[in-house]
Protein backbone atom coordinates (compact mmCIF):
# COMPACT_ATOMS: atom_id res chain seq x y z
CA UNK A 1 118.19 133.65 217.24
CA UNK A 2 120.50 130.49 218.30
CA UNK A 3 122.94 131.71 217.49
CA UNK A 4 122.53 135.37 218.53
CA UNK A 5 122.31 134.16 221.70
CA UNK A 6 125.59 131.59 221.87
CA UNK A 7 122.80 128.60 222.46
CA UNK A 8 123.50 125.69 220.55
CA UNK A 9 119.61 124.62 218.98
CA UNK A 10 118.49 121.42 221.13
CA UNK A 11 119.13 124.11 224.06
CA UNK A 12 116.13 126.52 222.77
CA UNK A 13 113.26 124.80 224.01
CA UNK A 14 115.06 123.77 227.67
CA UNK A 15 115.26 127.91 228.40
CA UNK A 16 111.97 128.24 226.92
CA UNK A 17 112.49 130.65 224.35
CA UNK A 18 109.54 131.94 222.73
CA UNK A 19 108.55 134.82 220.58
CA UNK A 20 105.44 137.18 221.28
CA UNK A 21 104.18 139.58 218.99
CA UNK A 22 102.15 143.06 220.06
CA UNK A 23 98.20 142.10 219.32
CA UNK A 24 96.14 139.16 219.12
CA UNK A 25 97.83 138.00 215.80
CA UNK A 26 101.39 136.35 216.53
CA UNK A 27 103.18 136.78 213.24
CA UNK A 28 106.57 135.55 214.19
CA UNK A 29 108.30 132.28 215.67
CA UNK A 30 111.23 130.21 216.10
CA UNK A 31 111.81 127.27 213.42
CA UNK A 32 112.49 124.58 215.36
CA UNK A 33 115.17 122.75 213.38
CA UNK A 34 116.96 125.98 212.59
CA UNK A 35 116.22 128.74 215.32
CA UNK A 36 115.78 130.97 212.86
CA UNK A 37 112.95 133.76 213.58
CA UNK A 38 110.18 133.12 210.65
CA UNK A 39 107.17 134.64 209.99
CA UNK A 40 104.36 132.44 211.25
CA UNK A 41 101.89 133.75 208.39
CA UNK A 42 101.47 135.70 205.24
CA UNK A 43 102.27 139.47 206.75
CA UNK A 44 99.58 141.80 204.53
CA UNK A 45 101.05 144.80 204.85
CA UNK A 46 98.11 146.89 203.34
CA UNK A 47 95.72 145.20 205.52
CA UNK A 48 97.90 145.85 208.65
CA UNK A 49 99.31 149.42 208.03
CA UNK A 50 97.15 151.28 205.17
CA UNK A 51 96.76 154.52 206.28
CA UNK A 52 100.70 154.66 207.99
CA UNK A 53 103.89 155.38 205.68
CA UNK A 54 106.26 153.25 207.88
CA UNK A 55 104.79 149.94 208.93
CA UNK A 56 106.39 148.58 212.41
CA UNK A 57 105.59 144.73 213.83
CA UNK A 58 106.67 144.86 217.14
CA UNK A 59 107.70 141.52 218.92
CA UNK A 60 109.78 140.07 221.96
CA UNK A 61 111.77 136.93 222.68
CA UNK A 62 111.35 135.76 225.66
CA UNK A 63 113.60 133.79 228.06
CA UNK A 64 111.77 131.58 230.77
CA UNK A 65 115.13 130.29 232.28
CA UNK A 66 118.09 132.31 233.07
CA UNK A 67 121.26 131.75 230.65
């Protein structure tokens, strides 16, 4: 996501970049050391999506601060 976005890492948390998932259940975020985009838990995708042939996990990255 870094370096998607031409931000060098110790930048990520000064713009206040943050991912948010769709739901109560966040299932994605940022590693800090890497800015990577990780899942944040085990993703059961019977649990979520059993009765739907293609399973979609929506989420956004937000920017608090302008680039």
């Amino acid at each position: 996501v870094a370096k998607d976005l031409g931000l060098q890492l110790p930048a990520l948390p000064d713009h206040g970049v943050r991912v948010v998932s769709e739901g109560k259940t966040q299932y994605f975020s940022l590693h800090g050391k890497t800015g990577h985009l990780v899942t944040a838990e085990r993703i059961d995708r019977e649990q979520l999506c059993r009765l739907v042939e293609k399973c979609v996990l929506r989420c956004e990255l937000i920017l608090e601060k302008e680039m």
